[in-house]
Protein backbone atom coordinates (compact mmCIF):
# COMPACT_ATOMS: atom_id res chain seq x y z
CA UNK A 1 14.23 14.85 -21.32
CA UNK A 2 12.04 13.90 -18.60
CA UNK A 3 13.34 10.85 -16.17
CA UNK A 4 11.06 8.71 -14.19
CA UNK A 5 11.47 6.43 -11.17
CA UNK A 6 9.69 3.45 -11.51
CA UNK A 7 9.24 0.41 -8.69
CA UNK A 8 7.77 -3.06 -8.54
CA UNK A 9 6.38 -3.65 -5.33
CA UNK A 10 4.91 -6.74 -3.77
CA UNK A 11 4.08 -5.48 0.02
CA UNK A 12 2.84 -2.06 0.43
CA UNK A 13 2.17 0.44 3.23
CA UNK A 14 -1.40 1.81 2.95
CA UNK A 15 -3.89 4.06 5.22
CA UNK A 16 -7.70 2.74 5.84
CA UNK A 17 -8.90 5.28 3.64
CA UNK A 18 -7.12 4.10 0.56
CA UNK A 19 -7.65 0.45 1.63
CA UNK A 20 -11.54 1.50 1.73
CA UNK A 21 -10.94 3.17 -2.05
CA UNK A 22 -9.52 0.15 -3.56
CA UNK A 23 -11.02 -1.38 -6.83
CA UNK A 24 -12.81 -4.74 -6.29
CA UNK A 25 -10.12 -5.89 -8.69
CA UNK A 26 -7.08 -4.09 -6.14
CA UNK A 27 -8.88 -6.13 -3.40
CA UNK A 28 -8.52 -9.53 -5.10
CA UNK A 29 -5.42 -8.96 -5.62
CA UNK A 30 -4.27 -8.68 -2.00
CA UNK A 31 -2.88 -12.03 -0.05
CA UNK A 32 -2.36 -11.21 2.97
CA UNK A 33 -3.04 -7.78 5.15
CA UNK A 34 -1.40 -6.70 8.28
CA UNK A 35 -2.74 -4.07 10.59
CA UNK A 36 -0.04 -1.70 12.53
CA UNK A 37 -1.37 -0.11 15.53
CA UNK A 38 -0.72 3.71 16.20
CA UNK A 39 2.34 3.93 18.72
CA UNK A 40 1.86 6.04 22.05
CA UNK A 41 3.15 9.66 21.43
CA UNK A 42 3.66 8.94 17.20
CA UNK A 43 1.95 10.61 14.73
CA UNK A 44 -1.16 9.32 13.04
CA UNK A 45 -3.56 6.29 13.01
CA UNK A 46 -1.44 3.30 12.52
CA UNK A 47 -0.92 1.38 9.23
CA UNK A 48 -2.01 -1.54 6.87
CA UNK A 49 0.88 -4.19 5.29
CA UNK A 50 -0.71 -5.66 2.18
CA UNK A 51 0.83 -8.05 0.39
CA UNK A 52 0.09 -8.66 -3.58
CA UNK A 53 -0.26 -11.34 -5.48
CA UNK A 54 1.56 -9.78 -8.32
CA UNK A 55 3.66 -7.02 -8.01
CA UNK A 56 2.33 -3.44 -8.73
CA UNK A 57 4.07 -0.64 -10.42
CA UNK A 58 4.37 2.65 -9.27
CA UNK A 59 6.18 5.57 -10.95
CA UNK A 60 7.39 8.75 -8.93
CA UNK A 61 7.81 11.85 -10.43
């Protein structure tokens, strides 16, 4: 048998490249977004807070 872990999120953590990707429908469905610099000395570009307006699932395998 096979077990999944599934969330229900309403604020994600996303990169510009996925925010770019995003479905005109994924894009309406955004309320508010929040852009996180890159630190001094930390790895990468920085990040984007979204925040849904209803929650969206996400299953790990």
């Amino acid at each position: 048998m096979t077990t999944f872990n599934a969330g229900v999120n309403k604020t994600r953590s996303i990169n510009a490249e996925t925010l770019a990707l995003m479905s005109k429908e994924d894009r309406d469905n955004i309320v508010i977004i929040k852009i996180i610099p890159p630190t001094i000395g930390g790895e990468g570009f920085g990040r984007i807070l979204i925040k849904d307006k209803a929650p969206v699932y996400k299953v790990t395998l």
